[in-house]
N, C-alpha and C. Protein backbone atom coordinates (compact mmCIF):
# COMPACT_ATOMS: atom_id res chain seq x y z
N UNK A 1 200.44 105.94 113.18
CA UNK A 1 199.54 106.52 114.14
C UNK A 1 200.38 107.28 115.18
N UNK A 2 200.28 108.56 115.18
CA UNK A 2 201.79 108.88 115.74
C UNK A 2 200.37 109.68 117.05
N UNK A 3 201.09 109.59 118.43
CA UNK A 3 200.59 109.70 119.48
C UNK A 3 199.61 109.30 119.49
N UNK A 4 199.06 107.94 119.00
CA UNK A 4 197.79 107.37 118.99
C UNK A 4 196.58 107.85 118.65
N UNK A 5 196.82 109.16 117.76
CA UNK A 5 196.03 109.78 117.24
C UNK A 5 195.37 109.04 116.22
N UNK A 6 194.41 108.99 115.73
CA UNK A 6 193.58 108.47 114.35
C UNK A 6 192.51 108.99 114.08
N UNK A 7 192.63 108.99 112.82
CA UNK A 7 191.34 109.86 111.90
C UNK A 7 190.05 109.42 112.34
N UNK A 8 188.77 109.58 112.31
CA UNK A 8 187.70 108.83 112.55
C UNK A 8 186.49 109.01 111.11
N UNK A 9 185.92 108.42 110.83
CA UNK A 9 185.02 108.81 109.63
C UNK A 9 184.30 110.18 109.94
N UNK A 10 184.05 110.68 111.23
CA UNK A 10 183.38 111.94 111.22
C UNK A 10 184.59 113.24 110.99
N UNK A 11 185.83 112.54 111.53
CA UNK A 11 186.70 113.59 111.25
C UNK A 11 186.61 114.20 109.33
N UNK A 12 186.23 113.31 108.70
CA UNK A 12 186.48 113.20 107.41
C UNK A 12 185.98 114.42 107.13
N UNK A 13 184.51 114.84 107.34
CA UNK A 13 183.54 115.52 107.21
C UNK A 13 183.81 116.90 107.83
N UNK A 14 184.17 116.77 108.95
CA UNK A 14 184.76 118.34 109.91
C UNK A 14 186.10 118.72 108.95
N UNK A 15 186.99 117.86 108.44
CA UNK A 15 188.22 118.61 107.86
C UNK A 15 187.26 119.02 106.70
N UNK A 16 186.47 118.43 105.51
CA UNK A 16 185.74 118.74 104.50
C UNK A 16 185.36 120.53 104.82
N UNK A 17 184.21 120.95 106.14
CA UNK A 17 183.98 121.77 106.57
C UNK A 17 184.84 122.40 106.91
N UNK A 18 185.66 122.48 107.16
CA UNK A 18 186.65 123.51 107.42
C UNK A 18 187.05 124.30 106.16
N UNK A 19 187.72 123.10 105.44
CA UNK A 19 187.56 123.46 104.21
C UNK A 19 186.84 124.47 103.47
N UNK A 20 185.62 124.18 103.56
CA UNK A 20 184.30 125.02 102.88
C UNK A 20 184.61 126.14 103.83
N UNK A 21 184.64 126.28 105.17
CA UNK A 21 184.41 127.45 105.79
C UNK A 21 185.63 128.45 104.90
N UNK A 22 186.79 127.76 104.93
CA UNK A 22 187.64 128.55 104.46
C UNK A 22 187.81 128.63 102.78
N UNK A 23 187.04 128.42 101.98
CA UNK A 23 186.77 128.84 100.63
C UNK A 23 185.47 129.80 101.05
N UNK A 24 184.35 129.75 101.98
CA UNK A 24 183.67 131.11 102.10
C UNK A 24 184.35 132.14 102.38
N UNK A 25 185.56 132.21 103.06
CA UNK A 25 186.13 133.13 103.44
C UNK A 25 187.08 133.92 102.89
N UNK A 26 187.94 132.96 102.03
CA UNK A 26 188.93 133.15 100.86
C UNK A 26 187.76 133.88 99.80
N UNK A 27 187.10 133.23 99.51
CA UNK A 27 186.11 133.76 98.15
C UNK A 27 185.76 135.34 98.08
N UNK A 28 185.26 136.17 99.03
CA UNK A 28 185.36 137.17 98.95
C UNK A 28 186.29 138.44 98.89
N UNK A 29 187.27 137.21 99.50
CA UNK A 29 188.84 138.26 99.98
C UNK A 29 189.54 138.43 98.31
N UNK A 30 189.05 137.11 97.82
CA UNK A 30 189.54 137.05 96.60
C UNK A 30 189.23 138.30 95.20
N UNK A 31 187.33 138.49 95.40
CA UNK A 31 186.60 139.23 94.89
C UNK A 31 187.06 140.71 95.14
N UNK A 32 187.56 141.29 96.73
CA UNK A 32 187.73 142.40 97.14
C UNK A 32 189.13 142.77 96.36
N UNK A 33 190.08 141.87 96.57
CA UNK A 33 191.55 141.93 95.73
C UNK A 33 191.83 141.89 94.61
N UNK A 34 191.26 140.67 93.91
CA UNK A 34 191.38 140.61 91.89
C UNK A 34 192.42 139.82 92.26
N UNK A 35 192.63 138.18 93.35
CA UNK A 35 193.27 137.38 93.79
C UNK A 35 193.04 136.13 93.02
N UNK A 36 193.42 135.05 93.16
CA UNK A 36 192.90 133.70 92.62
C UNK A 36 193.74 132.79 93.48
N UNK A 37 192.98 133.10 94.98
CA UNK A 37 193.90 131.76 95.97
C UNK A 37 192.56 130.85 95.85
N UNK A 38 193.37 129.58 95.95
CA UNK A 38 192.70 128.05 96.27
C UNK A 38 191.83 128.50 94.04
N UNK A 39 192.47 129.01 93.54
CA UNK A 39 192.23 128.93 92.34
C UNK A 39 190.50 128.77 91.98
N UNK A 40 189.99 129.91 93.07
CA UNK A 40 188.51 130.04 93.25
C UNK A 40 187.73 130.66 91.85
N UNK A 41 188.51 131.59 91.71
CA UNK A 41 188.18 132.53 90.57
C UNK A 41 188.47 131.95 89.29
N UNK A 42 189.63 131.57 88.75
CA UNK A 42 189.43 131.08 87.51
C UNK A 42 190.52 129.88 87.79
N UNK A 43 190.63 128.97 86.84
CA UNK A 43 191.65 128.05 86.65
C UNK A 43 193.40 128.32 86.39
N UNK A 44 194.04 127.86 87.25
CA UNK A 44 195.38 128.05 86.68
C UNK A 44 195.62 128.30 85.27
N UNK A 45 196.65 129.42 84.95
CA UNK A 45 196.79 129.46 83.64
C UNK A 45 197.39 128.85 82.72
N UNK A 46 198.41 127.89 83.28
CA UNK A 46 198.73 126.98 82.61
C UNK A 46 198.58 125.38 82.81
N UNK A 47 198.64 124.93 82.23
CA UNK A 47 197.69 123.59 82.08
C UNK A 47 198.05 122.39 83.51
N UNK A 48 196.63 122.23 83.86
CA UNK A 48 196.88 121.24 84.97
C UNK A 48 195.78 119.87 85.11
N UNK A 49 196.18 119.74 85.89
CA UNK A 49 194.69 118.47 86.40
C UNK A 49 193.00 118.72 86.48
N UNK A 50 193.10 120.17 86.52
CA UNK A 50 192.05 120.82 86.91
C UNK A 50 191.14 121.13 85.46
N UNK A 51 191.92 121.09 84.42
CA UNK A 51 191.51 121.19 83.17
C UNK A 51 190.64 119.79 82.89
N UNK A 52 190.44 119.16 83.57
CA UNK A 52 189.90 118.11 83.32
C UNK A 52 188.69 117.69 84.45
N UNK A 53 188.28 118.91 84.82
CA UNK A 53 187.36 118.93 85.82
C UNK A 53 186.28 119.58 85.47
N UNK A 54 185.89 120.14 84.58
CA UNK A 54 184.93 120.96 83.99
C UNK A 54 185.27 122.60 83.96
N UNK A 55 184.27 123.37 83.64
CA UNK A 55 184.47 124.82 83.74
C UNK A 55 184.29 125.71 84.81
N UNK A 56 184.84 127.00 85.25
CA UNK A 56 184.51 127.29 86.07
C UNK A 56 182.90 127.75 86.16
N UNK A 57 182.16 127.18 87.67
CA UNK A 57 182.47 127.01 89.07
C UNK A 57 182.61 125.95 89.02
N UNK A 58 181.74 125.04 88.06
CA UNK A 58 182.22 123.12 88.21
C UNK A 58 183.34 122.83 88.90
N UNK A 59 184.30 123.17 88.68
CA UNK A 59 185.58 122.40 88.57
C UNK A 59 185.98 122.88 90.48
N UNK A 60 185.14 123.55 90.50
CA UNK A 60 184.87 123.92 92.44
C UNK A 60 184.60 122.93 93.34
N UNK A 61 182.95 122.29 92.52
CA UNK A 61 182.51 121.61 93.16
C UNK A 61 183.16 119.94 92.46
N UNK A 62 183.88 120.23 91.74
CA UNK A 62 184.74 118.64 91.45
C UNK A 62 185.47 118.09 91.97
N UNK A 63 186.66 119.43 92.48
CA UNK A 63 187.78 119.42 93.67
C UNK A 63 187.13 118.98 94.96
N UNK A 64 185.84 119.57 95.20
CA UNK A 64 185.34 119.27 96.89
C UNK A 64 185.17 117.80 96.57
N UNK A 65 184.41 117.07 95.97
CA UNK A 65 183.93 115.72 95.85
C UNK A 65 185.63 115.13 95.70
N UNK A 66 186.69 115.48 94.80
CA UNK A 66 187.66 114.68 94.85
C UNK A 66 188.41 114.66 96.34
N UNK A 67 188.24 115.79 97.22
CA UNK A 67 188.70 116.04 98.34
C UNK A 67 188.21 114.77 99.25
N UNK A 68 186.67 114.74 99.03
CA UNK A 68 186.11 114.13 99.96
C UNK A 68 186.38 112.39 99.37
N UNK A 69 186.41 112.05 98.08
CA UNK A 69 187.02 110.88 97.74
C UNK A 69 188.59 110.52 98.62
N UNK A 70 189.59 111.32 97.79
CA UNK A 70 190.39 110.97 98.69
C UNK A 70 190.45 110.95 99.97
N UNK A 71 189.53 111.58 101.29
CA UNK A 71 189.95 111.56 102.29
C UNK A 71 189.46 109.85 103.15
N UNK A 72 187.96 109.19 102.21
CA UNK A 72 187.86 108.16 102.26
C UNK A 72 188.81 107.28 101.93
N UNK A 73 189.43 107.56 101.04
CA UNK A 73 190.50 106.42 100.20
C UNK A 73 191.46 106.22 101.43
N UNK A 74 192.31 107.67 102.16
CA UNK A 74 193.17 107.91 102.98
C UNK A 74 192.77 107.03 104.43
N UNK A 75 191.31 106.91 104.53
CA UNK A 75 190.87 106.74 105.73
C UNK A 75 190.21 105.00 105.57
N UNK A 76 190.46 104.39 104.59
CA UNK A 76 190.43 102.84 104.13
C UNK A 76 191.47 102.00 105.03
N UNK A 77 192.30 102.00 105.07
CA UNK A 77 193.21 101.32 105.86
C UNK A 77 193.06 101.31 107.04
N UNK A 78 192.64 102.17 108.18
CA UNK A 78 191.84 102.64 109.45
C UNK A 78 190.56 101.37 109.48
N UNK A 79 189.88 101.81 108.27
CA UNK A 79 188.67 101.09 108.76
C UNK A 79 189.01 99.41 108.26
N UNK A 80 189.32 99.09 107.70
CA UNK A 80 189.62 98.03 107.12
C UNK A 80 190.57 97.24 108.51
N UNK A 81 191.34 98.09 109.37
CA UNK A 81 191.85 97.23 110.14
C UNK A 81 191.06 97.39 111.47
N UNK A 82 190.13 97.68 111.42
CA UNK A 82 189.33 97.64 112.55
C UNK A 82 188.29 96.77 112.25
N UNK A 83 187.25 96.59 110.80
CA UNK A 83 187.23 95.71 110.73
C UNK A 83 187.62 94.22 110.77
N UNK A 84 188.82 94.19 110.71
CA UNK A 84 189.86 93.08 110.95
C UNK A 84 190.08 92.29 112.38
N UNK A 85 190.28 93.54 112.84
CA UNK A 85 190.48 93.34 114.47
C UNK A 85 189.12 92.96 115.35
N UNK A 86 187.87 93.73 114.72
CA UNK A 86 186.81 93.09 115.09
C UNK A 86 186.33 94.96 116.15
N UNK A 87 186.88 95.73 115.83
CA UNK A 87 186.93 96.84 116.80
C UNK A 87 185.84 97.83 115.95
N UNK A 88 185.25 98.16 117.03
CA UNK A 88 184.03 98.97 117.02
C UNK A 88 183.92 100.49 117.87
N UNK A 89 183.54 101.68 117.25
CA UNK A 89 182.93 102.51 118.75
C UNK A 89 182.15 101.54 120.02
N UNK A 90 181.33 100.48 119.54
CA UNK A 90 180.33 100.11 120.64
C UNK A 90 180.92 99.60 121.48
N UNK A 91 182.33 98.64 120.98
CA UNK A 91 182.81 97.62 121.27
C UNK A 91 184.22 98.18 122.26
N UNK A 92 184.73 99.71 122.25
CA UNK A 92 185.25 99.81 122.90
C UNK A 92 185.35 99.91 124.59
N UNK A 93 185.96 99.90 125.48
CA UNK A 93 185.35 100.16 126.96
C UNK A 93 185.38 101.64 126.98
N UNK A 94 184.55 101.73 128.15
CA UNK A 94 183.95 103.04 128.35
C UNK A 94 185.21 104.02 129.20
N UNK A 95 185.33 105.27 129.38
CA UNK A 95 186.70 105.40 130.05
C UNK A 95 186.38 105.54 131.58
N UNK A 96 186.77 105.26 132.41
CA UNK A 96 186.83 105.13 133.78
C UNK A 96 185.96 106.44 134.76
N UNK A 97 185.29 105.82 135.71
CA UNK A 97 184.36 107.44 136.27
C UNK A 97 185.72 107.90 136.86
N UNK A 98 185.15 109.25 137.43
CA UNK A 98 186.34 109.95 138.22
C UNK A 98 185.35 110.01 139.58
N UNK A 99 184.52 109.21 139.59
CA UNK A 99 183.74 109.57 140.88
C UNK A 99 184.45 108.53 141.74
N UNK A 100 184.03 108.84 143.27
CA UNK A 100 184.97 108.09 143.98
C UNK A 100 185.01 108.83 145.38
């Protein structure tokens, strides 16, 4: 946890979206060029992991769901020790007024 930073389950979802924002954005740049970044357009040409994801666009929406798997998997240990600890959003204190 480096500067006490930590993921939160909603973060999961905003990196997901970002994501997407930036395959809407790549996707056309791709179309305008005759490009294949984030391997939107067709599948690598030589053999990968992705061959085992279905055809193209499938294998689009296979990567997003594996994205969003792993970022749960990544974000298991977080929740698992908060469950542990007994730590909650509700359960945290509130941060201090500045009124005064």
């Amino acid at each position: 946890m480096a500067y006490r930073y930590r993921p939160t389950f909603t973060s999961i979802f905003r990196s997901l979206a970002a994501l997407l924002i930036a395959v809407a954005v790549i996707a056309p740049i791709n179309l305008w060029m005759g490009t294949n970044d984030l391997f939107l357009s067709s599948k690598p040409e030589q053999a990968s992991l992705v061959d085992f994801l279905g055809h193209w666009p499938w294998y689009i929406l296979s990567l997003t769901g594996l994205a969003l798997v792993s970022s749960l998997v990544n974000y298991l240990p977080f929740l698992i020790g908060d469950l542990v600890s007994g730590r909650s959003r509700a359960k945290r204190p509130a941060p201090p007024s500045s009124t005064g």
